[in-house]
Protein backbone atom coordinates (compact mmCIF):
# COMPACT_ATOMS: atom_id res chain seq x y z
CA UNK A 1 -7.43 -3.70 -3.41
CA UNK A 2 -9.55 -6.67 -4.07
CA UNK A 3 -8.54 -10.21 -5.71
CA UNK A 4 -11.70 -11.37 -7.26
CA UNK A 5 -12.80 -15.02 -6.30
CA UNK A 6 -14.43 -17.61 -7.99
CA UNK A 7 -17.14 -19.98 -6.00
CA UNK A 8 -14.64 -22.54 -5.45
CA UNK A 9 -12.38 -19.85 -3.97
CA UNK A 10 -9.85 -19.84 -6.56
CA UNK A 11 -8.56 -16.82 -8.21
CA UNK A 12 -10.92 -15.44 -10.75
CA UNK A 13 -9.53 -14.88 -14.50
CA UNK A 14 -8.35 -11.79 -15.98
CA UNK A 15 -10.76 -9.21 -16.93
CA UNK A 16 -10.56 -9.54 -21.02
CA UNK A 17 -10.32 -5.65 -21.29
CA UNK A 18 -7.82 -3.90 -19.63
CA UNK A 19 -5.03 -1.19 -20.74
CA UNK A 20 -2.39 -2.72 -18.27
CA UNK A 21 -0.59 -5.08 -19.77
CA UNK A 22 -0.73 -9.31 -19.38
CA UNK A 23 2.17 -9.20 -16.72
CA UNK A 24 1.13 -5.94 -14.50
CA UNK A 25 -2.66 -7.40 -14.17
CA UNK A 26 -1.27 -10.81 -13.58
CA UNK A 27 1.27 -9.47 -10.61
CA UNK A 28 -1.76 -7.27 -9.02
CA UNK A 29 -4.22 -9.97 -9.16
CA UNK A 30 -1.53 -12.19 -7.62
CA UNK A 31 -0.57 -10.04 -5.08
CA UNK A 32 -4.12 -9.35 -3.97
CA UNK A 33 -4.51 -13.00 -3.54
CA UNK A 34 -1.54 -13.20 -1.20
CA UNK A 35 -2.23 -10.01 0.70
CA UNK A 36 -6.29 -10.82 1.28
CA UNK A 37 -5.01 -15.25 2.37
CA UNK A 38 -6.25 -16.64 -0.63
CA UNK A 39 -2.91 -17.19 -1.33
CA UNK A 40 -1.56 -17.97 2.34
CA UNK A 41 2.08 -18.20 3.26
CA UNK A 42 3.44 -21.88 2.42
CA UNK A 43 1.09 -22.60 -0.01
CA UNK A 44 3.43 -23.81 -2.98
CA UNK A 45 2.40 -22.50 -6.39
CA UNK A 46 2.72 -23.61 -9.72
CA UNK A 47 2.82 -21.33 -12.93
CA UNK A 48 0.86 -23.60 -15.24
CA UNK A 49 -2.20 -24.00 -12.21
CA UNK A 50 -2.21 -20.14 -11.86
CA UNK A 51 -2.06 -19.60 -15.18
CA UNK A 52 -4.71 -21.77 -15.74
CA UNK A 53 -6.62 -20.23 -12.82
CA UNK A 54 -6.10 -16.14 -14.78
CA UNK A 55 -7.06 -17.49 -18.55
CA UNK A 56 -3.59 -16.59 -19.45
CA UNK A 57 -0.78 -18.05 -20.80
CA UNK A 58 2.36 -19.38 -18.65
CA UNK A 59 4.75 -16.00 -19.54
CA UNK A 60 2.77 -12.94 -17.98
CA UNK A 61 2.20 -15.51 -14.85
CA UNK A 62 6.15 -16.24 -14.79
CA UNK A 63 6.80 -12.31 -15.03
CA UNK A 64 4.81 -11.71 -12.67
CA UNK A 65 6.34 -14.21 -10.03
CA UNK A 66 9.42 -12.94 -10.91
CA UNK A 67 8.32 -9.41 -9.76
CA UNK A 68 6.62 -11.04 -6.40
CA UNK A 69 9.54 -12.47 -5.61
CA UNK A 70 11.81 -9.39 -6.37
CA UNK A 71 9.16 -8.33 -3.74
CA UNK A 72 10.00 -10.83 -1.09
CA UNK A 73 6.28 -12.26 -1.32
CA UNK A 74 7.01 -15.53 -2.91
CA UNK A 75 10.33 -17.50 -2.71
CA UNK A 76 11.89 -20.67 -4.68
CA UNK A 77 13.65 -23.39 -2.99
CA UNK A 78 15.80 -26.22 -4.54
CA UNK A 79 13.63 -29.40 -5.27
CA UNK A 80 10.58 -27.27 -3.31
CA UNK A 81 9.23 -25.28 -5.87
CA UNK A 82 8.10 -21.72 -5.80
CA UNK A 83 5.48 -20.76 -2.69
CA UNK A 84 4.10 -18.27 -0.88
CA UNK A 85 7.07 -16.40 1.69
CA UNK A 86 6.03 -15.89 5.51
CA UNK A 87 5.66 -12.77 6.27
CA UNK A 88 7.12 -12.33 9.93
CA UNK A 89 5.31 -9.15 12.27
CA UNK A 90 9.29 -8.38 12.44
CA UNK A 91 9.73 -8.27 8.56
CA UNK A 92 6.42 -5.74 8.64
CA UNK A 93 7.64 -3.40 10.97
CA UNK A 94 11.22 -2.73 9.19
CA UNK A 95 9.35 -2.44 6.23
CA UNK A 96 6.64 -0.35 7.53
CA UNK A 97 9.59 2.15 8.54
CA UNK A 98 11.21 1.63 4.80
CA UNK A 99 7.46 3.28 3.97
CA UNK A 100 7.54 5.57 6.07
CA UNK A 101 11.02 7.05 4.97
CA UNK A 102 10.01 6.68 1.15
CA UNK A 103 6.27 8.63 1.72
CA UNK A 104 8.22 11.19 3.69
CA UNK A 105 10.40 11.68 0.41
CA UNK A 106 7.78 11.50 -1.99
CA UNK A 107 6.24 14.30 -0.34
CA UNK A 108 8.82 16.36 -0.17
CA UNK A 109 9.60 16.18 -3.69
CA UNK A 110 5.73 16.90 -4.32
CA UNK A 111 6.07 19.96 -2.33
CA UNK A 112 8.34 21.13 -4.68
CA UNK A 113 6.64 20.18 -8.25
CA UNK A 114 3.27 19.42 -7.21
CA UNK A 115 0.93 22.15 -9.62
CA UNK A 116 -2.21 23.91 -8.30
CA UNK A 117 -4.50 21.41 -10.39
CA UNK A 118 -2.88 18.56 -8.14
CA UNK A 119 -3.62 20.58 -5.41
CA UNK A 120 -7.15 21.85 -5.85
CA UNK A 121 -7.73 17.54 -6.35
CA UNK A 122 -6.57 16.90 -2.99
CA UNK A 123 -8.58 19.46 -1.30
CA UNK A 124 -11.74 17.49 -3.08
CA UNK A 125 -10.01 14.26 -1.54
CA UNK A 126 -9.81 15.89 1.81
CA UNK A 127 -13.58 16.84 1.48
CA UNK A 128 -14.35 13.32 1.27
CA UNK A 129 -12.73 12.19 4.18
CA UNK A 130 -14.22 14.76 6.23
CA UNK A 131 -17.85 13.04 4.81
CA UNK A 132 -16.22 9.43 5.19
CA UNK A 133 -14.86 10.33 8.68
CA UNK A 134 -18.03 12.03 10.01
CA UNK A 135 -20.29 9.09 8.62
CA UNK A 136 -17.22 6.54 9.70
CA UNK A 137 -17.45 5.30 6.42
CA UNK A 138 -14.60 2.43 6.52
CA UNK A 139 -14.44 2.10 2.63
CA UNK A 140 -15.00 5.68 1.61
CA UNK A 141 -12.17 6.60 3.83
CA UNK A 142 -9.83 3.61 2.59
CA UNK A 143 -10.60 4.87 -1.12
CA UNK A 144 -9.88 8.39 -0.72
CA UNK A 145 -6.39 7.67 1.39
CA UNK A 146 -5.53 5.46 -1.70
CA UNK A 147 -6.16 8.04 -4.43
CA UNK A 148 -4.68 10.59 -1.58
CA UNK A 149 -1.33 8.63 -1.43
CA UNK A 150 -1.04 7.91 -5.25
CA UNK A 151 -1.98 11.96 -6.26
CA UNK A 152 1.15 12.61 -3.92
CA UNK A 153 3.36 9.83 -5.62
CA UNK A 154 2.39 10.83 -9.11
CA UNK A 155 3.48 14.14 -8.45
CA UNK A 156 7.25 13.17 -8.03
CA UNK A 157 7.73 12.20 -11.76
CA UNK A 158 10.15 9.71 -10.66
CA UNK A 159 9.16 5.85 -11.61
CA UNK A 160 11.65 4.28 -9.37
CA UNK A 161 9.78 6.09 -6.12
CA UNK A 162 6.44 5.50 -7.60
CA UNK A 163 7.01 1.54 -8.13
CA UNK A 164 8.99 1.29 -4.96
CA UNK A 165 6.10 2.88 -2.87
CA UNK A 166 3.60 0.56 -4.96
CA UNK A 167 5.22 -2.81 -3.58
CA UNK A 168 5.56 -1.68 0.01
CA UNK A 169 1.86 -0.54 0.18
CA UNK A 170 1.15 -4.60 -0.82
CA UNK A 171 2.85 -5.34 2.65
CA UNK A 172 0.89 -2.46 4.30
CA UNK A 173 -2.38 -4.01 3.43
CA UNK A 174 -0.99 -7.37 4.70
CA UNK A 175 0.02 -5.76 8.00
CA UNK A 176 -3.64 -4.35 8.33
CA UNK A 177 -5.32 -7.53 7.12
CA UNK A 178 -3.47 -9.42 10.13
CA UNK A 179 -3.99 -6.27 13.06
CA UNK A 180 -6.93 -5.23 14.78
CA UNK A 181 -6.28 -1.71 12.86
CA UNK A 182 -8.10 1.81 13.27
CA UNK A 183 -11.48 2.60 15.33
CA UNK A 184 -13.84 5.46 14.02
CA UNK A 185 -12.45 7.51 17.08
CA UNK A 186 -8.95 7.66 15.12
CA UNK A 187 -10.54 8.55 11.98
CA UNK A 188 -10.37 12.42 13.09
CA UNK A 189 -6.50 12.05 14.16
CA UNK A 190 -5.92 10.52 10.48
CA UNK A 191 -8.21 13.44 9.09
CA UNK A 192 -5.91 16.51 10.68
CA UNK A 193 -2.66 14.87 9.60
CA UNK A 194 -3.74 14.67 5.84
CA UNK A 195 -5.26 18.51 6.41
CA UNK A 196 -1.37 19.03 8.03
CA UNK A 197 0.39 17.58 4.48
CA UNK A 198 -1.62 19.34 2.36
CA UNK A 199 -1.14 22.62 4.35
CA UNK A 200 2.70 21.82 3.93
CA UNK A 201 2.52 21.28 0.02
CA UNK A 202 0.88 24.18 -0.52
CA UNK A 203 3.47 26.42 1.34
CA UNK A 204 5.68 24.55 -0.79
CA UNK A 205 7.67 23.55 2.03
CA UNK A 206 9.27 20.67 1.53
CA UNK A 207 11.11 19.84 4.98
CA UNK A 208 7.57 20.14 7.00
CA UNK A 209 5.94 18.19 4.24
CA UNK A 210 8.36 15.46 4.69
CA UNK A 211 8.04 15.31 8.52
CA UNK A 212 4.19 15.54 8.61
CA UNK A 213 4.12 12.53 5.62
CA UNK A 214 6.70 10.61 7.82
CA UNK A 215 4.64 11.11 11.54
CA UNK A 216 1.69 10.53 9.89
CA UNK A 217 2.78 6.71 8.73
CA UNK A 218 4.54 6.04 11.97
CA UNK A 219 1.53 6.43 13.70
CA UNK A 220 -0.77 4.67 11.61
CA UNK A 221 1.59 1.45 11.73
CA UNK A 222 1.58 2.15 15.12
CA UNK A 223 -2.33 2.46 15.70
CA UNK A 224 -2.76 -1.22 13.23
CA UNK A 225 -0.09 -3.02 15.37
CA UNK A 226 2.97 -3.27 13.24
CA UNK A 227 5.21 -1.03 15.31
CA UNK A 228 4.91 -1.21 18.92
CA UNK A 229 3.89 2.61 21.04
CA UNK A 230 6.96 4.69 20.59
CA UNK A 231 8.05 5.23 24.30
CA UNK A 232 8.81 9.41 25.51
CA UNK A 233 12.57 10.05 24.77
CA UNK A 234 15.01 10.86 27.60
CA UNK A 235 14.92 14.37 28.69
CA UNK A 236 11.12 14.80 26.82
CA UNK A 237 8.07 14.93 28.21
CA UNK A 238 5.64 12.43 27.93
């Protein structure tokens, strides 16, 4: 997830050929910008300047605005103007766990309707990150845990999961961007939980898909610094 910049470090124009539409590549592009600091939190923004700044016209800039801040990334105050929101490390965590629930869902219902071409793709994926993790290749890994993820929340047919999932991940990267994150000695941890999911969907079991999706985000919000350790339970061992 990149938001192209310009030399003067101002967000690069829309690509001229695209099959999203005017509004969806304005909203990405935006919410790149915000995620990677080129847009940082109380920066105020103006539709006209950013539309200026995408070689678009004012309305796909004011949809998408309206989407970021249906997202809680950019907020309008009286006789302030629109800006950038603040992002607190508290605000991260409960939505981290929001994630966490939704993934957990997603892959539950993908355990149920998920089809043996979906499958046989994610045992490729899982090939890759066994390269990626053995060469701790950074960006190979981050590229095949996206396309990982979004095989998994394409496979739930349901748009409202799929879009919901889509603007929590924005916050994700934000939460990574601002943490020291993973090492290449969790890269193997990561690897067996993603081996774990996929041994769930293809038992079709939904209720141990579910779980393993669920652990497997807790810990990685754990391991970039958005949750805090997890202390032992009463009455469990340590």
């Amino acid at each position: 997830m990149a938001a192209a910049k310009t030399a003067r470090g101002r967000i690069a124009p829309l690509p001229e050929e695209d099959s999203l539409s005017l509004g969806e590549r304005a909203y990405r592009q935006l919410r790149d910008a915000i995620v990677e600091g080129l847009l940082p939190a109380g920066r105020k923004i103006s539709e006209r300047s950013l539309a200026i700044d995408l070689g678009i016209s004012a309305q796909p800039v004011r949809e998408a605005l309206r989407r970021l801040e249906q997202d809680g990334m950019v907020i309008t105050l009286p006789r302030r103007g629109t800006m950038v929101a603040e992002v607190s490390p508290v605000r991260l965590a409960e939505l981290g766990r929001i994630r966490a629930a939704l993934e957990g869902v997603a892959t539950a219902l993908a355990a149920e309707r998920m089809d043996d071409a979906a499958l046989a793709v994610l045992a490729a994926i899982l090939k890759r990150m066994q390269a990626g993790t053995e060469a701790h290749d950074v960006d190979a890994l981050a590229e095949a845990n996206a396309e990982f993820h979004a095989l998994i929340h394409q496979a739930t047919g349901n748009p409202f999961l799929i879009r919901s999932l889509g603007s929590l991940q924005a916050y994700d990267h934000l939460g990574r961007r601002r943490a020291v994150g993973s090492t290449p000695r969790d890269f193997p941890k990561a690897l067996a939980e993603h081996r774990g999911i996929v041994a769930a969907l293809k038992k079709r079991d939904p209720a141990l898909a579910e779980a393993r999706m669920r652990q497997h985000i807790l810990r990685s919000l754990v391991t970039n610094g958005v949750l805090p350790p997890q202390s032992p339970r009463k009455g469990h061992a340590p």
